[in-house]
C-alpha atoms as a PDB file:
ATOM      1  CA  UNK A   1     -36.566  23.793   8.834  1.00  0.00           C
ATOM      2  CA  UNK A   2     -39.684  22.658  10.925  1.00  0.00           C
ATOM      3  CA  UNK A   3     -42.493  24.957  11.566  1.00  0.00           C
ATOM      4  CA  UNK A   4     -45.734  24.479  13.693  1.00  0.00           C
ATOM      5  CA  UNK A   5     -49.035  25.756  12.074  1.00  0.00           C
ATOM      6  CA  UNK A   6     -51.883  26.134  14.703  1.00  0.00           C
ATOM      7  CA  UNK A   7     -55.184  26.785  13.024  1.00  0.00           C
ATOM      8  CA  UNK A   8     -58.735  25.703  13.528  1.00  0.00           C
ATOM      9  CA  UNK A   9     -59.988  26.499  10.393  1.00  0.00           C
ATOM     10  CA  UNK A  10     -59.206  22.766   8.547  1.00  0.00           C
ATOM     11  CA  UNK A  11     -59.281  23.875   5.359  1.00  0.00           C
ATOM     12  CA  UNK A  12     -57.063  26.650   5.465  1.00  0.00           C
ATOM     13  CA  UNK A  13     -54.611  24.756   7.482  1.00  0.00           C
ATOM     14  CA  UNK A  14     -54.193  22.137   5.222  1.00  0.00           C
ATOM     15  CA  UNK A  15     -53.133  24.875   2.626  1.00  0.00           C
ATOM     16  CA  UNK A  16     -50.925  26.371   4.617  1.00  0.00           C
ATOM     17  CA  UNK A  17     -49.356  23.261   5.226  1.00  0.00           C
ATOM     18  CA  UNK A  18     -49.500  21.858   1.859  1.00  0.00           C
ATOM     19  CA  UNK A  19     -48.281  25.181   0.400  1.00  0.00           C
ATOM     20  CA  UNK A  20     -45.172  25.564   3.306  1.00  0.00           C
ATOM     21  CA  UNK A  21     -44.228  21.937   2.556  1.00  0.00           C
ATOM     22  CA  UNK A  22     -43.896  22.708  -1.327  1.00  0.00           C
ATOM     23  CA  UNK A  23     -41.223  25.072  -0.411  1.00  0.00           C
ATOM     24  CA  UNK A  24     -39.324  23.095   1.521  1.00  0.00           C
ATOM     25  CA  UNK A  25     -40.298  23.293   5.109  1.00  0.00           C
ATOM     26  CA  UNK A  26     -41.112  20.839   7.301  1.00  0.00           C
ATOM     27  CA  UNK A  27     -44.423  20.856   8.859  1.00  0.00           C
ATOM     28  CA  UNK A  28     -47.049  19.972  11.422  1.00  0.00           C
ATOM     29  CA  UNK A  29     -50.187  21.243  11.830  1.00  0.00           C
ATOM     30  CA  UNK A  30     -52.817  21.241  15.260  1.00  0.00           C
ATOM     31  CA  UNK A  31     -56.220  22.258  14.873  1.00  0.00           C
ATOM     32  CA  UNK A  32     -56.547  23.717  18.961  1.00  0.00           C
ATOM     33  CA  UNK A  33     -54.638  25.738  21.295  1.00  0.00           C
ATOM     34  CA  UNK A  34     -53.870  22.929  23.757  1.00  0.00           C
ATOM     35  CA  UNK A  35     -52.190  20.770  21.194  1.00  0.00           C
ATOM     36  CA  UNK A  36     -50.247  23.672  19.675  1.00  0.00           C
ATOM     37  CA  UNK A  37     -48.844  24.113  23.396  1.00  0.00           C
ATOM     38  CA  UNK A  38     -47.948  20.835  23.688  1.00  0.00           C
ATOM     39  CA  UNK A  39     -46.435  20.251  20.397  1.00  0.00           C
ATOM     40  CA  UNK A  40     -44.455  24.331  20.468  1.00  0.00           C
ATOM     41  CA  UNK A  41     -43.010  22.582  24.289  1.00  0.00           C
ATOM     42  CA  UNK A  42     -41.119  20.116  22.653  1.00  0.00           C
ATOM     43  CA  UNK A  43     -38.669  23.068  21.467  1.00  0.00           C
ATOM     44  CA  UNK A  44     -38.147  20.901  18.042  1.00  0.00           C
ATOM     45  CA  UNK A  45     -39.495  24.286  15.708  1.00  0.00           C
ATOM     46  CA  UNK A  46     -38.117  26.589  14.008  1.00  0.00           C
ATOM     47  CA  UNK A  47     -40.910  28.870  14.169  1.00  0.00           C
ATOM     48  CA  UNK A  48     -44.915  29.056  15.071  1.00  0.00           C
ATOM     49  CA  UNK A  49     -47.440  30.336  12.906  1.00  0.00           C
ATOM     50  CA  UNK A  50     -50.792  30.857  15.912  1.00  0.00           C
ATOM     51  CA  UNK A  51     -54.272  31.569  14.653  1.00  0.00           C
ATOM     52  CA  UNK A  52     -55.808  33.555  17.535  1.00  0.00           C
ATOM     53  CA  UNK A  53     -58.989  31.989  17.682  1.00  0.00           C
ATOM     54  CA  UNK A  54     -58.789  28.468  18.548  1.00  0.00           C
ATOM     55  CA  UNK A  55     -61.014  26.297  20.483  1.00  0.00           C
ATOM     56  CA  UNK A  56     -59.890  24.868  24.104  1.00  0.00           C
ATOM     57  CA  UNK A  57     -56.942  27.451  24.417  1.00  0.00           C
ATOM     58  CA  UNK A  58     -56.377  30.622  22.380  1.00  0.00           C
ATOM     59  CA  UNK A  59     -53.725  31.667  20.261  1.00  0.00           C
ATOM     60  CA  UNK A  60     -52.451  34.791  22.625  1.00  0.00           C
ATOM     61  CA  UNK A  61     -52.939  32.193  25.770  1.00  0.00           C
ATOM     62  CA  UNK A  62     -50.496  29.594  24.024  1.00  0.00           C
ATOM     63  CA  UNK A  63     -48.563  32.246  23.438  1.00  0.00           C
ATOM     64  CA  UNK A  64     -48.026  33.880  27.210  1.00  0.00           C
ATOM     65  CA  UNK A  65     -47.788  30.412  28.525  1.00  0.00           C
ATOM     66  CA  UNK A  66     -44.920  29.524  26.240  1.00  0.00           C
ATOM     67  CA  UNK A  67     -42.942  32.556  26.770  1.00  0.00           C
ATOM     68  CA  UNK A  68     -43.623  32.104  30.626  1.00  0.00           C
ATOM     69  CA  UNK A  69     -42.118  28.810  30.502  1.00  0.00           C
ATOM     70  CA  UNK A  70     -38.674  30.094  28.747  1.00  0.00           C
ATOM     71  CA  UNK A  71     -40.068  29.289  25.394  1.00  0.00           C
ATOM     72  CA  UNK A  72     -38.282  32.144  22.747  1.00  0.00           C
ATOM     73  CA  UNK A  73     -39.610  29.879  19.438  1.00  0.00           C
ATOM     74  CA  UNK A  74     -39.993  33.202  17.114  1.00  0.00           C
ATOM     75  CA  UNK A  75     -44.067  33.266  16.312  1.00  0.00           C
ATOM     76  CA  UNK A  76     -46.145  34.905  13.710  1.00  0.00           C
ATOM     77  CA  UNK A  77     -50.059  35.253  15.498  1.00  0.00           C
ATOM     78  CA  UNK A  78     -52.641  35.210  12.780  1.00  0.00           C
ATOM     79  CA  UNK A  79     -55.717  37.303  12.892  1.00  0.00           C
ATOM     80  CA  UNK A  80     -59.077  39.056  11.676  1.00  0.00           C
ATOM     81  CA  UNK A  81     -58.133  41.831   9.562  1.00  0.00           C
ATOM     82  CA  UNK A  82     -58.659  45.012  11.734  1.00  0.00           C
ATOM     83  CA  UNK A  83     -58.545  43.521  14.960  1.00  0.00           C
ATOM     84  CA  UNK A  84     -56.155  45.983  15.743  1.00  0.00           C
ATOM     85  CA  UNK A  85     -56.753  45.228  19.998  1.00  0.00           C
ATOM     86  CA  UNK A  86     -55.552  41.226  19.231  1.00  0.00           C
ATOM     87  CA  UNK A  87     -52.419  42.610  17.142  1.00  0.00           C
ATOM     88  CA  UNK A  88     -51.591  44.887  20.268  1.00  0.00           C
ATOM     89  CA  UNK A  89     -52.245  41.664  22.507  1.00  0.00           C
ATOM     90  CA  UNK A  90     -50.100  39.539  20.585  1.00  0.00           C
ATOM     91  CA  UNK A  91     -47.395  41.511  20.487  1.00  0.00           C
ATOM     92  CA  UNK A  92     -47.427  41.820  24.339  1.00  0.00           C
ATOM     93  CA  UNK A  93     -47.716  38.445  25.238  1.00  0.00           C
ATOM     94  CA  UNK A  94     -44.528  38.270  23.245  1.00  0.00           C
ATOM     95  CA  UNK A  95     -45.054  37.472  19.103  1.00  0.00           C
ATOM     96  CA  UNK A  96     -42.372  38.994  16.752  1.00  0.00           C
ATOM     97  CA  UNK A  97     -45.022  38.933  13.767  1.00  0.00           C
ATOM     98  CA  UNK A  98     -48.425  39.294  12.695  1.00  0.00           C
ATOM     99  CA  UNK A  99     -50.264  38.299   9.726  1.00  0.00           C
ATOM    100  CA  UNK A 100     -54.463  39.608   8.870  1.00  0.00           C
ATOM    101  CA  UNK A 101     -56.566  37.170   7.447  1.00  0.00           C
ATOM    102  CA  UNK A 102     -57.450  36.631   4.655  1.00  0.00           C
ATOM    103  CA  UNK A 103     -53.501  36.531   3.026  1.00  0.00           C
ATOM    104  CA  UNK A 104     -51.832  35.767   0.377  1.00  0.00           C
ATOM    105  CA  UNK A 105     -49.646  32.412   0.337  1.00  0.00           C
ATOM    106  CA  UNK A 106     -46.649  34.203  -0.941  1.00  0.00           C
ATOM    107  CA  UNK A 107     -47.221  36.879   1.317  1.00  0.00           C
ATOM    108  CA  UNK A 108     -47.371  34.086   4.184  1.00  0.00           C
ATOM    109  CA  UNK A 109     -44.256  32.316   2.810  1.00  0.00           C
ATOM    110  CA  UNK A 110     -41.611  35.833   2.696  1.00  0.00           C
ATOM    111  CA  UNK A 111     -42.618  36.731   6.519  1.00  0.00           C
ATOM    112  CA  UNK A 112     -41.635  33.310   7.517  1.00  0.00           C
ATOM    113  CA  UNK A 113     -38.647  34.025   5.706  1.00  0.00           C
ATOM    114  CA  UNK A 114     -38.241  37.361   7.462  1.00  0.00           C
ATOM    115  CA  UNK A 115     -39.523  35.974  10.842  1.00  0.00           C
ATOM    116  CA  UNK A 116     -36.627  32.998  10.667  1.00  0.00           C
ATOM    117  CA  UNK A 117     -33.610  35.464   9.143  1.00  0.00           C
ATOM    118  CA  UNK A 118     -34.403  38.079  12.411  1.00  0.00           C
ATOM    119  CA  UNK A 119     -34.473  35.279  15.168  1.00  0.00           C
ATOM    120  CA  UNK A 120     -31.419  33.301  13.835  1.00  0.00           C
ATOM    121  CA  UNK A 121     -33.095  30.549  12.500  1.00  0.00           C
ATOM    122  CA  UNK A 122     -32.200  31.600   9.098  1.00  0.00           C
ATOM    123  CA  UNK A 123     -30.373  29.730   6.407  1.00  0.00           C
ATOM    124  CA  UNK A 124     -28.409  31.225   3.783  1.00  0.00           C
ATOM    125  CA  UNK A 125     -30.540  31.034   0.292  1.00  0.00           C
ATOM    126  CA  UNK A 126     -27.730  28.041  -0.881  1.00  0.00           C
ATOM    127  CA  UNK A 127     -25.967  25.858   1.727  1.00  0.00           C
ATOM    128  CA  UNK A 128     -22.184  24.439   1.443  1.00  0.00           C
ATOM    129  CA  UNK A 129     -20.107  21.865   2.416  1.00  0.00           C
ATOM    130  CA  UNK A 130     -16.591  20.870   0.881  1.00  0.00           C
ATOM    131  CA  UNK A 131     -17.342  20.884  -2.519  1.00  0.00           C
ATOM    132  CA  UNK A 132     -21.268  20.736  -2.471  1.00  0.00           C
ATOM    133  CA  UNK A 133     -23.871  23.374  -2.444  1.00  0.00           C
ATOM    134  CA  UNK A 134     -27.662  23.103  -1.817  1.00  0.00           C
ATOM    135  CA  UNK A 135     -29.681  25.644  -2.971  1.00  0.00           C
ATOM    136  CA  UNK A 136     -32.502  25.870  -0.502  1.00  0.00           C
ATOM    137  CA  UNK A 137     -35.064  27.731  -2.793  1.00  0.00           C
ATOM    138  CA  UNK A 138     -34.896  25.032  -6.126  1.00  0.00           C
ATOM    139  CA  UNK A 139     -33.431  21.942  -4.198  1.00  0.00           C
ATOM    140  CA  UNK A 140     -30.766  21.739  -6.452  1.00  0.00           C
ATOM    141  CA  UNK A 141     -27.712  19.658  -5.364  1.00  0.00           C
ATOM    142  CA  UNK A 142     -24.251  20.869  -7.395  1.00  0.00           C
ATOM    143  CA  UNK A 143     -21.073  19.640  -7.584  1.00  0.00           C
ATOM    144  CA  UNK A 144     -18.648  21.188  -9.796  1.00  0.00           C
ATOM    145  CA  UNK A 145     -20.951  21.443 -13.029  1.00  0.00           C
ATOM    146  CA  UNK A 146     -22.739  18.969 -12.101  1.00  0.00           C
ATOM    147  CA  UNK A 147     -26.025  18.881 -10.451  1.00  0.00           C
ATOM    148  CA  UNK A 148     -29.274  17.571  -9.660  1.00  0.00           C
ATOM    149  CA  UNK A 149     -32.567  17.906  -7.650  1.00  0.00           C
ATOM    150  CA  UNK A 150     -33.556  16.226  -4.671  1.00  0.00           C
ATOM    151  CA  UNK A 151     -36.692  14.773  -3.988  1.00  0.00           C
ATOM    152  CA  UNK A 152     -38.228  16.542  -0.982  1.00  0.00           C
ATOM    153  CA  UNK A 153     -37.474  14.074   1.993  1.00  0.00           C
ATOM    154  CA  UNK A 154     -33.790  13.844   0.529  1.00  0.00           C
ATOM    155  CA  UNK A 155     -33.846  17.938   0.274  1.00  0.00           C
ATOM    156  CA  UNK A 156     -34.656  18.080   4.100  1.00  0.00           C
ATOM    157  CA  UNK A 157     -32.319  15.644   5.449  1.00  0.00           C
ATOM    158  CA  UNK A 158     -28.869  17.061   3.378  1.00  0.00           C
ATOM    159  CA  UNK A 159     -30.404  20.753   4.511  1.00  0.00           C
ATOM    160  CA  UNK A 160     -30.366  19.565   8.003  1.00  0.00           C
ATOM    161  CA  UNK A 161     -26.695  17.849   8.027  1.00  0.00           C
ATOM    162  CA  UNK A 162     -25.406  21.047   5.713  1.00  0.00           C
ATOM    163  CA  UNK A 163     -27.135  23.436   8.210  1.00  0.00           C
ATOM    164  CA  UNK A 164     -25.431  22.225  11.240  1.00  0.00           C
ATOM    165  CA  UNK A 165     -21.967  19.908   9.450  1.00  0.00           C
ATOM    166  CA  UNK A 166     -20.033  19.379  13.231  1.00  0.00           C
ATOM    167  CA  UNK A 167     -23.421  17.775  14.663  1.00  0.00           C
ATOM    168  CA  UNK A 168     -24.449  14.195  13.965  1.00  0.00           C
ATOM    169  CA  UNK A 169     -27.808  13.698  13.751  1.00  0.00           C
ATOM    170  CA  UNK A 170     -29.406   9.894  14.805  1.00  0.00           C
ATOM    171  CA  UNK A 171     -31.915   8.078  12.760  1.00  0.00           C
ATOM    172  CA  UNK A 172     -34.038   8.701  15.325  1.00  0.00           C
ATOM    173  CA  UNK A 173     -33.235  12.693  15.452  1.00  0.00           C
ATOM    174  CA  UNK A 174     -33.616  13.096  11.862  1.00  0.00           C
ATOM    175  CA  UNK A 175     -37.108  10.901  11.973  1.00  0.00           C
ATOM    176  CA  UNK A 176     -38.368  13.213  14.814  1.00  0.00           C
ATOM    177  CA  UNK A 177     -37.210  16.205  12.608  1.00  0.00           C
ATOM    178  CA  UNK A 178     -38.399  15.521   9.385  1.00  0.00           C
ATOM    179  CA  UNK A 179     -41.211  12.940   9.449  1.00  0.00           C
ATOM    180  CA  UNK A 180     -42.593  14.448  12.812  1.00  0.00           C
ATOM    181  CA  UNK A 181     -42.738  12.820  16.442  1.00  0.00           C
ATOM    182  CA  UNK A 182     -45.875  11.651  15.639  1.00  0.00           C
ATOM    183  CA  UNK A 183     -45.506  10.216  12.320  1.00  0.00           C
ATOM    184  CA  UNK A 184     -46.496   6.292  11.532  1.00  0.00           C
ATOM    185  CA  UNK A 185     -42.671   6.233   9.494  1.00  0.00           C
ATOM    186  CA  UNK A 186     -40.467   3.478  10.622  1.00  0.00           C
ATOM    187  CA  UNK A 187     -36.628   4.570  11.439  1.00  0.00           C
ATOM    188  CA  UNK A 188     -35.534   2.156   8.352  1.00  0.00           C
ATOM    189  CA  UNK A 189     -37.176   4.779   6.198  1.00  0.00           C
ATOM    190  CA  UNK A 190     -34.331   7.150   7.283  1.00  0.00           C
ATOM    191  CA  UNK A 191     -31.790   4.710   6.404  1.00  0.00           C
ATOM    192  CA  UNK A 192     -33.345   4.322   3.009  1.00  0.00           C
ATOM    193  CA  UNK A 193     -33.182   8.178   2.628  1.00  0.00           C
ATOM    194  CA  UNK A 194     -29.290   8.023   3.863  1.00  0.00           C
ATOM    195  CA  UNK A 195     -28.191   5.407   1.177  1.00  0.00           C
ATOM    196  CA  UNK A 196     -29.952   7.417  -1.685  1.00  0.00           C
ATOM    197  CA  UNK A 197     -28.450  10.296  -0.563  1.00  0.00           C
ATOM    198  CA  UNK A 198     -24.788   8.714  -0.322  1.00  0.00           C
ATOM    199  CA  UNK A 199     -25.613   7.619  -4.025  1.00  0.00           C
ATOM    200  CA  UNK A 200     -26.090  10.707  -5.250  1.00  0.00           C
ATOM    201  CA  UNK A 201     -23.074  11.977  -3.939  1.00  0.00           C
ATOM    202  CA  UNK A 202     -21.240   8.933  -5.579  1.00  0.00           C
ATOM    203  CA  UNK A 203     -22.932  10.345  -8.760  1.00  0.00           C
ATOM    204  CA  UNK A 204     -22.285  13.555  -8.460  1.00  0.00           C
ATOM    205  CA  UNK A 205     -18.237  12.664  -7.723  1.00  0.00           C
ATOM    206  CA  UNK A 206     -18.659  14.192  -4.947  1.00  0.00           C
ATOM    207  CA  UNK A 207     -15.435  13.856  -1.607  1.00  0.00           C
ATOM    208  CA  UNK A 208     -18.331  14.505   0.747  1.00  0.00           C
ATOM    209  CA  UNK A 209     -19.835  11.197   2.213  1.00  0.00           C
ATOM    210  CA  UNK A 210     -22.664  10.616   5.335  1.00  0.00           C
ATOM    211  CA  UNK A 211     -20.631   9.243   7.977  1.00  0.00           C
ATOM    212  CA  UNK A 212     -22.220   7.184  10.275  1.00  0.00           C
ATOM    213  CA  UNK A 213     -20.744   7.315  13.562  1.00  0.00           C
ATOM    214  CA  UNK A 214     -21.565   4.514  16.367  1.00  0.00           C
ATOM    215  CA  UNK A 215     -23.242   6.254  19.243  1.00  0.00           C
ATOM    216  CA  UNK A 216     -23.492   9.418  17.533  1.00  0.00           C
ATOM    217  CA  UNK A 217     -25.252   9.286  14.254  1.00  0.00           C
ATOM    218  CA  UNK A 218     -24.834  10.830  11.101  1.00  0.00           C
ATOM    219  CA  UNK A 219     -22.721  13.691  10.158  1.00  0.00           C
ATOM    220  CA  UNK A 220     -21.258  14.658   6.685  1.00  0.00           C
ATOM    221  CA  UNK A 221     -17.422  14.383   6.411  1.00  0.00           C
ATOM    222  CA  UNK A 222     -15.052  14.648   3.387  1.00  0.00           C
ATOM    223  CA  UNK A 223     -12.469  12.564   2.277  1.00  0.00           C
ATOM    224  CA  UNK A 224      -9.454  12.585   4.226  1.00  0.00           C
ATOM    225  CA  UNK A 225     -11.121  14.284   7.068  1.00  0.00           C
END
């Protein structure tokens, strides 16, 4: 699952992100309000994580602007502990969460949780498919009795064809997705990511194979199907 992280304090951003990442998510992080709008337009997230205060565009301005637009991304608006007035604004220019600074991580990492399980974005705590199951919070991959865990790019890829199994996904989608728009990664790195994966599955003896459908992309399928 992708999440934005809007936050103009660098340091703690880049913990966030760091610590977000190490459970699985994936992640992007702005520094200003005017490039958190612009990235939270794309509609690609999951779920926004606003620090009020921001330079060139505040967090509750983002905010309004996105929900005027037809925006419903579920968002968690950071703030000063005791600004009770921002919580109050936040909540009216429509965020479903707040969080006072300073935080813990793991208090950080169970409302995103909660934020993602009340808006519908949530996935169940292990994922299956034919005779596969991914458990989201170890990124263990079983079959049968046997098992193994997946390296964090291979995690997110299998999570995103598991999460949605009747869509196929391009190289291109899943590179958007899980490398970021952004991102300096060539599409052959997704293909390189796809044949490990299929390997594994061959190891595992797993019937469920990446299908790779012309025009459509990738999809997981099991044998006979």
């Amino acid at each position: 699952m992708r999440l934005l992280v809007a936050e103009d304090e660098r340091d703690l951003a880049e913990v966030i992100g760091v610590y977000l990442e190490r459970h699985n998510y994936v992640v992007d992080v702005v520094n200003d309000g005017a490039a958190a709008l612009d990235h939270a337009r794309t509609g690609v997230y999951d779920a926004l994580i606003l620090d009020i205060l921001m330079p060139k565009m505040d967090g509750i301005t983002v905010l309004r602007t996105l929900r005027a637009e037809g925006v419903e991304t579920p968002v968690m608006m950071l703030t000063a502990k005791g600004q009770k007035a921002d919580r109050i604004a936040g909540f009216d220019a429509g965020a479903d969460d707040y969080l006072p600074k300073p935080f813990a991580p793991d208090e950080l990492l169970a409302r995103v949780r909660a934020l993602l399980r009340r808006r519908g974005g949530y996935r169940a705590d292990v994922l299956t498919f034919g005779d596969l199951s991914l458990d989201v919070g170890t990124s263990m991959l079983a079959c049968g009795d046997a098992s193994v865990e997946l390296p964090r790019r291979e995690f997110q890829i299998l999570e995103l064809l598991m999460g949605t199994p009747t869509r196929a996904f391009s190289a291109e989608d899943i590179l958007e997705r899980i490398w970021g728009w952004d991102a300096e990664a060539e599409v052959s790195v997704v293909w390189v990511h796809i044949s490990n994966l299929r390997k594994r599955l061959h190891a595992l003896g797993s019937k469920v194979t990446i299908k790779a459908a012309r025009g459509l992309g990738y999809r997981l399928t099991e044998d006979g199907s």
